[in-house]
PDB file of N, CA and C in Angstrom:
ATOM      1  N   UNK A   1      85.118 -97.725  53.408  1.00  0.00           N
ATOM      2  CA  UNK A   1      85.364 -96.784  54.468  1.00  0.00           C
ATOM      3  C   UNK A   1      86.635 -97.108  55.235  1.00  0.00           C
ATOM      4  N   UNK A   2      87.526 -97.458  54.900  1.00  0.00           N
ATOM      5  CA  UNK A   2      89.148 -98.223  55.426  1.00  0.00           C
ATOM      6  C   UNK A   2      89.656 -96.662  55.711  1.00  0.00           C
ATOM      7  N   UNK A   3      89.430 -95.955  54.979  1.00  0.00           N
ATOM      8  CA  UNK A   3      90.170 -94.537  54.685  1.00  0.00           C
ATOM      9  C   UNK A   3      89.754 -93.847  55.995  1.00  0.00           C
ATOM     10  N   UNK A   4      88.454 -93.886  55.975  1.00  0.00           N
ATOM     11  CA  UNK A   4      87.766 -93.041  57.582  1.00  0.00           C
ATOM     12  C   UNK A   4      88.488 -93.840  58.568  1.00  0.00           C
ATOM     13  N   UNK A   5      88.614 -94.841  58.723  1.00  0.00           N
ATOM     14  CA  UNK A   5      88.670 -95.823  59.826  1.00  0.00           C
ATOM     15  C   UNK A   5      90.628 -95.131  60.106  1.00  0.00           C
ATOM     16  N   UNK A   6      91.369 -95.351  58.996  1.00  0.00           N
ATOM     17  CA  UNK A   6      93.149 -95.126  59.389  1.00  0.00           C
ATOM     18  C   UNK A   6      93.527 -93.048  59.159  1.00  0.00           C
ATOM     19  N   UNK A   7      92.795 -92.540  58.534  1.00  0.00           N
ATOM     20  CA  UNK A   7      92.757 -90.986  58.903  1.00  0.00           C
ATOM     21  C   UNK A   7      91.832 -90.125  58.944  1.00  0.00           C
ATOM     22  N   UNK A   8      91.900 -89.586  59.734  1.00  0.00           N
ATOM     23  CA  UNK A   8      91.127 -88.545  60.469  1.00  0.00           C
ATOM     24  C   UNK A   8      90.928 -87.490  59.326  1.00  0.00           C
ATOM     25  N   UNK A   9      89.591 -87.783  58.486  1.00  0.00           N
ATOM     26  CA  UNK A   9      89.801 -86.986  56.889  1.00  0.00           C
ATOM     27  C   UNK A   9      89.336 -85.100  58.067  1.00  0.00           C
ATOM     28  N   UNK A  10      88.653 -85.191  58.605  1.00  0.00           N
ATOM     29  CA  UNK A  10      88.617 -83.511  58.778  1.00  0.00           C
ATOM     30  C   UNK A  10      89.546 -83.115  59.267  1.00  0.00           C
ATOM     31  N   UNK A  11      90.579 -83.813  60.402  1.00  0.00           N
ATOM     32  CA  UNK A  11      91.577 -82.959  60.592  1.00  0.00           C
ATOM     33  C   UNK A  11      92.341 -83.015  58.827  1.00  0.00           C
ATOM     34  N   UNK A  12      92.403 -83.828  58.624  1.00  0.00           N
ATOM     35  CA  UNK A  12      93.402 -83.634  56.757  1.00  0.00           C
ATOM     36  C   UNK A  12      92.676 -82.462  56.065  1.00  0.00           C
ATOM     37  N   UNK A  13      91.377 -82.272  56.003  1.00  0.00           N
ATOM     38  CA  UNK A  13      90.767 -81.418  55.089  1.00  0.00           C
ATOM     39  C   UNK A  13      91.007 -79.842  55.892  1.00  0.00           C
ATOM     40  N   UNK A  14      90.909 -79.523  56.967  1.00  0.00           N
ATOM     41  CA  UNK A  14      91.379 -78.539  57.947  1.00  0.00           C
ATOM     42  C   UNK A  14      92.888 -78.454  57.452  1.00  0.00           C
ATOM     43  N   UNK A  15      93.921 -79.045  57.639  1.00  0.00           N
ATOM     44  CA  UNK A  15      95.356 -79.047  57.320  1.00  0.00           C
ATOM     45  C   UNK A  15      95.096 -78.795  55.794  1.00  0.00           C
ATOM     46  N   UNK A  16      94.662 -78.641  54.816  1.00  0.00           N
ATOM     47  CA  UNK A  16      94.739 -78.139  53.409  1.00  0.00           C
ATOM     48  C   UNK A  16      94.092 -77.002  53.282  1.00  0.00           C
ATOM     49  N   UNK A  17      93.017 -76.829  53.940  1.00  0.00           N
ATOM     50  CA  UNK A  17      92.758 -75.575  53.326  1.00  0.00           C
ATOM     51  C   UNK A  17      93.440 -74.760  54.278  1.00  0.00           C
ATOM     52  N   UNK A  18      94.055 -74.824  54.946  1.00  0.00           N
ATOM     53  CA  UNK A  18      94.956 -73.969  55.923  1.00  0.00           C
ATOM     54  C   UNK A  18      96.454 -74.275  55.165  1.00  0.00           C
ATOM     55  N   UNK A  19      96.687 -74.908  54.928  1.00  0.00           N
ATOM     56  CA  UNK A  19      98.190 -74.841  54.102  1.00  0.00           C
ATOM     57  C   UNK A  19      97.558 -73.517  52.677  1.00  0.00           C
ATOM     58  N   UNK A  20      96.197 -74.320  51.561  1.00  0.00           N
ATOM     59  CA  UNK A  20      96.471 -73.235  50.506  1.00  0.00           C
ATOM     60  C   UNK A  20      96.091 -72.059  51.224  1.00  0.00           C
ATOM     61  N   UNK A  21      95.156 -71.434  51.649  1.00  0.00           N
ATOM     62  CA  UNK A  21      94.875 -70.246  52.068  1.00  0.00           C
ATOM     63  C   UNK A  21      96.105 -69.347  52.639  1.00  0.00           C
ATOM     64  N   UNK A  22      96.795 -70.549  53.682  1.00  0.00           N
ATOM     65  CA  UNK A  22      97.963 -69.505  53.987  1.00  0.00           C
ATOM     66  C   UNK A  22      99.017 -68.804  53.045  1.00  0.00           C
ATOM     67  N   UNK A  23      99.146 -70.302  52.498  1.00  0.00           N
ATOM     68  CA  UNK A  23     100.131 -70.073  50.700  1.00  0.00           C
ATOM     69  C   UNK A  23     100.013 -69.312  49.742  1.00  0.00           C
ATOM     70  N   UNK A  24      98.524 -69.268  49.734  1.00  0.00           N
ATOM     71  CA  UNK A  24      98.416 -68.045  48.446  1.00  0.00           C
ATOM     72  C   UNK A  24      98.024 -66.810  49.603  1.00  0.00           C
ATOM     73  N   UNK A  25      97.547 -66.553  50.500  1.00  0.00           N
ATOM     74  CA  UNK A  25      98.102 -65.073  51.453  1.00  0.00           C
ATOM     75  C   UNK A  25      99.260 -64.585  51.606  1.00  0.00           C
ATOM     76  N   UNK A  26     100.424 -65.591  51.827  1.00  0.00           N
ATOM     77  CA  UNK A  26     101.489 -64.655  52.016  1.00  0.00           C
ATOM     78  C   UNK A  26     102.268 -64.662  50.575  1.00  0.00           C
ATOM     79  N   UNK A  27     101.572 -65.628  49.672  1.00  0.00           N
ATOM     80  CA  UNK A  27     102.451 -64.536  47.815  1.00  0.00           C
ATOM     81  C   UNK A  27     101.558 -63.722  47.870  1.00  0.00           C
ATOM     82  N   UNK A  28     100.630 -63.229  47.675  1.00  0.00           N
ATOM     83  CA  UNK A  28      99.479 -61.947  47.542  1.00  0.00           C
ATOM     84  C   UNK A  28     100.022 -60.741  48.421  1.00  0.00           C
ATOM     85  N   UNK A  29     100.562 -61.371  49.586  1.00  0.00           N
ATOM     86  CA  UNK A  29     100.974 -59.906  50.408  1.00  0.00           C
ATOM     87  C   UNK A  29     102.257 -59.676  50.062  1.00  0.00           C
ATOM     88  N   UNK A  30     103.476 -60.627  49.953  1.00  0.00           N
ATOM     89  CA  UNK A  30     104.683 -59.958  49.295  1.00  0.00           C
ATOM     90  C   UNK A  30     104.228 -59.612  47.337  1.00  0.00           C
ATOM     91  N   UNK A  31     103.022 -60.010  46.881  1.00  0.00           N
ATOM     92  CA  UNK A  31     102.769 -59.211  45.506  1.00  0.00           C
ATOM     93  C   UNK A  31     102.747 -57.682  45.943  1.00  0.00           C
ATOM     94  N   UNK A  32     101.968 -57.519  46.755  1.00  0.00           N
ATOM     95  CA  UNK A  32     101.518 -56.336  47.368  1.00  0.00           C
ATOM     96  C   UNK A  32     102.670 -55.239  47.447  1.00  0.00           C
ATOM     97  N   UNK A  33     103.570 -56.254  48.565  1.00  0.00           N
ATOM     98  CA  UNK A  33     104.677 -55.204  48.736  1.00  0.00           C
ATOM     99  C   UNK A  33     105.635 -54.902  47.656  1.00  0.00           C
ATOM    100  N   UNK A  34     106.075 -55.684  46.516  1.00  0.00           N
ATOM    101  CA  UNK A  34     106.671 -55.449  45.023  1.00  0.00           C
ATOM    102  C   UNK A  34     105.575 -53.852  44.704  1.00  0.00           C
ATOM    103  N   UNK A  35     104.136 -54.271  44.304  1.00  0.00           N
ATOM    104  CA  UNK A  35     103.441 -53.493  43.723  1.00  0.00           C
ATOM    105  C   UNK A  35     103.736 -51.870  44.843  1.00  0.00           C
ATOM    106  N   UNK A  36     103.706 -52.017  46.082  1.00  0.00           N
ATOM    107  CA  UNK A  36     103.927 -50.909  46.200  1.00  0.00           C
ATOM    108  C   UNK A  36     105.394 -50.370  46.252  1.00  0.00           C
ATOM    109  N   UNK A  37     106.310 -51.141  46.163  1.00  0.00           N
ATOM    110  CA  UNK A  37     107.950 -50.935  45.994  1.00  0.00           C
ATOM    111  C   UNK A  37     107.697 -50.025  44.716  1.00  0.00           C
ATOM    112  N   UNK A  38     107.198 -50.468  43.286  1.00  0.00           N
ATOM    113  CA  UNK A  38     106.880 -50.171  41.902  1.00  0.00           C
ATOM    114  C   UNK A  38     106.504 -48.469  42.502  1.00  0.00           C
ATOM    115  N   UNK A  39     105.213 -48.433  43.122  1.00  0.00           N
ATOM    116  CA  UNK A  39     104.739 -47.348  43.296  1.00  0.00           C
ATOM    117  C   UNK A  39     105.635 -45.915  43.566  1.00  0.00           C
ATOM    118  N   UNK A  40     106.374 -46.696  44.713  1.00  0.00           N
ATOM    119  CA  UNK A  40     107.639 -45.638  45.232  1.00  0.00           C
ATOM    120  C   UNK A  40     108.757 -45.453  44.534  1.00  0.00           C
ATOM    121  N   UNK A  41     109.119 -46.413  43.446  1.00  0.00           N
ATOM    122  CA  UNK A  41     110.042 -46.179  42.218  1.00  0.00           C
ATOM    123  C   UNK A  41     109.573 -44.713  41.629  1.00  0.00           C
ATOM    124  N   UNK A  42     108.442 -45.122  41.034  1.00  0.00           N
ATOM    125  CA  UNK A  42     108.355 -44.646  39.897  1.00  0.00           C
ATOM    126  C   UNK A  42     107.531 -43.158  40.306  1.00  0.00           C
ATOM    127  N   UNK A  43     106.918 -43.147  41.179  1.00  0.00           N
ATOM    128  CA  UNK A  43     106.694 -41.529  41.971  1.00  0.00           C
ATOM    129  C   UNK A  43     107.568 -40.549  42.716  1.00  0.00           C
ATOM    130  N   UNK A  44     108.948 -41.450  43.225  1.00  0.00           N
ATOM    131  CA  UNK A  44     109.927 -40.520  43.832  1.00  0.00           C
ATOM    132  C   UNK A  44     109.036 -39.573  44.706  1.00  0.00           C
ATOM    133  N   UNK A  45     108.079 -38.499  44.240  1.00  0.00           N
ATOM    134  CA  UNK A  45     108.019 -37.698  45.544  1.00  0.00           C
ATOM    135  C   UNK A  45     106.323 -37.732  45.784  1.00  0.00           C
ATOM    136  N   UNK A  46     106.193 -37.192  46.699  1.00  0.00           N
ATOM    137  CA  UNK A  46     104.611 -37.079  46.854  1.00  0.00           C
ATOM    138  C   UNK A  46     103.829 -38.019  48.010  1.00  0.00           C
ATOM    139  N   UNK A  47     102.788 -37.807  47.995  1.00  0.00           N
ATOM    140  CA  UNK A  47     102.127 -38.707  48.930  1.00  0.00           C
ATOM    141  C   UNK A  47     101.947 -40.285  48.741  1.00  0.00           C
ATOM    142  N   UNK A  48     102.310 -40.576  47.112  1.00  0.00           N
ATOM    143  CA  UNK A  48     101.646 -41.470  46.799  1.00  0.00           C
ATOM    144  C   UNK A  48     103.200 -42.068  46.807  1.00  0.00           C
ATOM    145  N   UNK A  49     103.821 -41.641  47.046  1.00  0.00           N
ATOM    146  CA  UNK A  49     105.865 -42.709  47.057  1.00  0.00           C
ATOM    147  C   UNK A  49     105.553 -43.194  48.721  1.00  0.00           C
ATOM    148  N   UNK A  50     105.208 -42.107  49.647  1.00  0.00           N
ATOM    149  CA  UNK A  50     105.288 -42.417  50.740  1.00  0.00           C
ATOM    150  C   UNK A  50     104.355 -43.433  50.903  1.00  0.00           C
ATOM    151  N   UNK A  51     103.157 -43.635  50.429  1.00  0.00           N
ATOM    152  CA  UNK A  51     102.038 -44.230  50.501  1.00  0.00           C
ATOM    153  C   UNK A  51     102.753 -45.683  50.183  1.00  0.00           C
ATOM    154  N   UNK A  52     102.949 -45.301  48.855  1.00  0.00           N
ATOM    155  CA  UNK A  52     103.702 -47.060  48.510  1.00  0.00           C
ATOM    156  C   UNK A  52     104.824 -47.689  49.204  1.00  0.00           C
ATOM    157  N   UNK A  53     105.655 -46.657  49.984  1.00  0.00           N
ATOM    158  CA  UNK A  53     106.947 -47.288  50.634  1.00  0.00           C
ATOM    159  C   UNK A  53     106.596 -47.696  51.862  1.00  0.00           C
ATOM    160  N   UNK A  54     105.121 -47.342  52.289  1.00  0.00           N
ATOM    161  CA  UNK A  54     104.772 -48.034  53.469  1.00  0.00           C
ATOM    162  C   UNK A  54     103.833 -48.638  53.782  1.00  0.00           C
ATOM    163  N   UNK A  55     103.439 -49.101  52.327  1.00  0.00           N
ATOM    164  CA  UNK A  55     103.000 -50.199  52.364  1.00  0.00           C
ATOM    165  C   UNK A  55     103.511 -51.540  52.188  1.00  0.00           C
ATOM    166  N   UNK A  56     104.693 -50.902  51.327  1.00  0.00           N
ATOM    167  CA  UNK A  56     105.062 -52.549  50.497  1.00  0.00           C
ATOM    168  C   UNK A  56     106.151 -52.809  51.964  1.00  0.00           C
ATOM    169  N   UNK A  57     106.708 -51.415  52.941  1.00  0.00           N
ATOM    170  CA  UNK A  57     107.262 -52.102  54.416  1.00  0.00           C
ATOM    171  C   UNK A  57     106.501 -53.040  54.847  1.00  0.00           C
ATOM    172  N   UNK A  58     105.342 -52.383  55.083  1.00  0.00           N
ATOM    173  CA  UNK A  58     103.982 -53.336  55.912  1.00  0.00           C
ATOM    174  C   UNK A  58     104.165 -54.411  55.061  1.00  0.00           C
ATOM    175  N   UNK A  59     103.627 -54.513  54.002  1.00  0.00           N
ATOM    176  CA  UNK A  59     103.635 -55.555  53.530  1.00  0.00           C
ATOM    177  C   UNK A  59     104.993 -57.146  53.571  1.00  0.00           C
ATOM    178  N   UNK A  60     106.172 -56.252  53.277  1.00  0.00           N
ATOM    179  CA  UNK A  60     106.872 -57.289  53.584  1.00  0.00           C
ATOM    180  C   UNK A  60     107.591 -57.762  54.988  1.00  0.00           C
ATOM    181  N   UNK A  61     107.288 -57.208  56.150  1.00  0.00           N
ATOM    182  CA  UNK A  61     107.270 -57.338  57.602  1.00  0.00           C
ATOM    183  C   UNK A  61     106.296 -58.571  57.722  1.00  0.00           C
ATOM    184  N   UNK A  62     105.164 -57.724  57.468  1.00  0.00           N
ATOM    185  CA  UNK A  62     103.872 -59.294  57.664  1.00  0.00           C
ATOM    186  C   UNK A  62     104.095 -60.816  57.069  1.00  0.00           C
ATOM    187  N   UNK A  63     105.168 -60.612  55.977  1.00  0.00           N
ATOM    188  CA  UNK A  63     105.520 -61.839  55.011  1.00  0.00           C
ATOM    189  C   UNK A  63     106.410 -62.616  55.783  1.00  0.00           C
ATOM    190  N   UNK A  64     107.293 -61.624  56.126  1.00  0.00           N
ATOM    191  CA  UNK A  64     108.449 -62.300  56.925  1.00  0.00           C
ATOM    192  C   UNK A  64     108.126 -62.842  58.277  1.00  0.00           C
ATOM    193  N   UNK A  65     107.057 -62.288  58.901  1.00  0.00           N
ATOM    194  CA  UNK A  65     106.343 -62.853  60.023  1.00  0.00           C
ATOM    195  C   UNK A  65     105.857 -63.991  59.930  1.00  0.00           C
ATOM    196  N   UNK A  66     104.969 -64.174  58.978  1.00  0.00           N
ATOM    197  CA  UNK A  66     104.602 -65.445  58.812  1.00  0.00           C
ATOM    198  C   UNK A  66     105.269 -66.073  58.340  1.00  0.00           C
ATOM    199  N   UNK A  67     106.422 -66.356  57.999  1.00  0.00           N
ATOM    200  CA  UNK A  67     107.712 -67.312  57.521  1.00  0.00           C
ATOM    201  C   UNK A  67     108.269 -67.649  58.198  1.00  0.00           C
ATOM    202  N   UNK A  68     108.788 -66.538  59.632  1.00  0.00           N
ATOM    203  CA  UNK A  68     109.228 -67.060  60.824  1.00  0.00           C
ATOM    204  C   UNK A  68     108.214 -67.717  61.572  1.00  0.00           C
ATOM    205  N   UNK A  69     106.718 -67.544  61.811  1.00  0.00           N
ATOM    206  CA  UNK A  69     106.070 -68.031  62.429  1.00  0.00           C
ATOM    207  C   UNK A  69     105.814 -69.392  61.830  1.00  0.00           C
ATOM    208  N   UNK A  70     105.999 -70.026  60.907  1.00  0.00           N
ATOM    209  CA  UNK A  70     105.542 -70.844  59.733  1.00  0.00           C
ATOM    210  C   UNK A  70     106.812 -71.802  60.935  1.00  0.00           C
ATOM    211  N   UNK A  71     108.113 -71.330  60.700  1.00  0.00           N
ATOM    212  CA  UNK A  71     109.093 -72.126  60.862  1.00  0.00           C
ATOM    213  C   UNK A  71     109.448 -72.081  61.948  1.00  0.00           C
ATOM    214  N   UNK A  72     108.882 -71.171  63.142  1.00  0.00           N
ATOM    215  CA  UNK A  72     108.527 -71.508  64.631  1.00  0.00           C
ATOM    216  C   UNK A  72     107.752 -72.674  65.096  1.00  0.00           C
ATOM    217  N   UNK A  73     107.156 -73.274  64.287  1.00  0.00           N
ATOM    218  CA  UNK A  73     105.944 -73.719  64.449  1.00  0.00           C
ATOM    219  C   UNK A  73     106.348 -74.976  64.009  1.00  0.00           C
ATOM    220  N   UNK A  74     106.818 -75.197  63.107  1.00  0.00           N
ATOM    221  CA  UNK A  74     107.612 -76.414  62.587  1.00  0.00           C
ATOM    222  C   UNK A  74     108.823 -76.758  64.025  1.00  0.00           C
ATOM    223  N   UNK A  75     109.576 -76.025  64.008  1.00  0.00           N
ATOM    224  CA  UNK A  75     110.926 -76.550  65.264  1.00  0.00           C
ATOM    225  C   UNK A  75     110.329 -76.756  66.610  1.00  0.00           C
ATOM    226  N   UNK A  76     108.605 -76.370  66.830  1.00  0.00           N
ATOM    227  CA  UNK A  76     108.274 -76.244  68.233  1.00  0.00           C
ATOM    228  C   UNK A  76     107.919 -78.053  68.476  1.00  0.00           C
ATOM    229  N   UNK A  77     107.537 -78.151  67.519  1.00  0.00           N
ATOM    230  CA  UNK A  77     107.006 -79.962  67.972  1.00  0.00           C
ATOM    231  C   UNK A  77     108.157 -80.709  67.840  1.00  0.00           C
TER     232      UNK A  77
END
């Protein structure tokens, strides 16, 4: 038990699954926004171009948010 005694394993186990979860959320949401970029390619008109061009916006706003917030968060300490 040397390991319990020099780190604090739940804050470490808290800090990983919060690193992958975040990691694979924000590739899944810029997948998102590609997949709906694709959408608005290849429909040009209709509900379903508009549909995709505002999503894959949404989508890559939220990405970039959390990248700046990622690296807010890093320069704040």
């Amino acid at each position: 038990m040397i390991m319990g005694s020099l780190v604090d394993v739940t804050a470490l186990w808290q800090v990983c699954v919060i690193a992958v979860v975040g990691g694979v959320g924000i590739v899944a949401l810029f997948s998102l926004g590609i997949v709906g970029m694709n959408v608005f390619t290849v429909r040009r008109t209709g509900s379903a171009a508009v549909l995709g061009l505002a999503a894959a916006c949404v989508c890559f706003l939220l990405s970039l948010a959390a990248v700046v917030l990622g690296v807010w968060v890093m320069l704040d300490k």
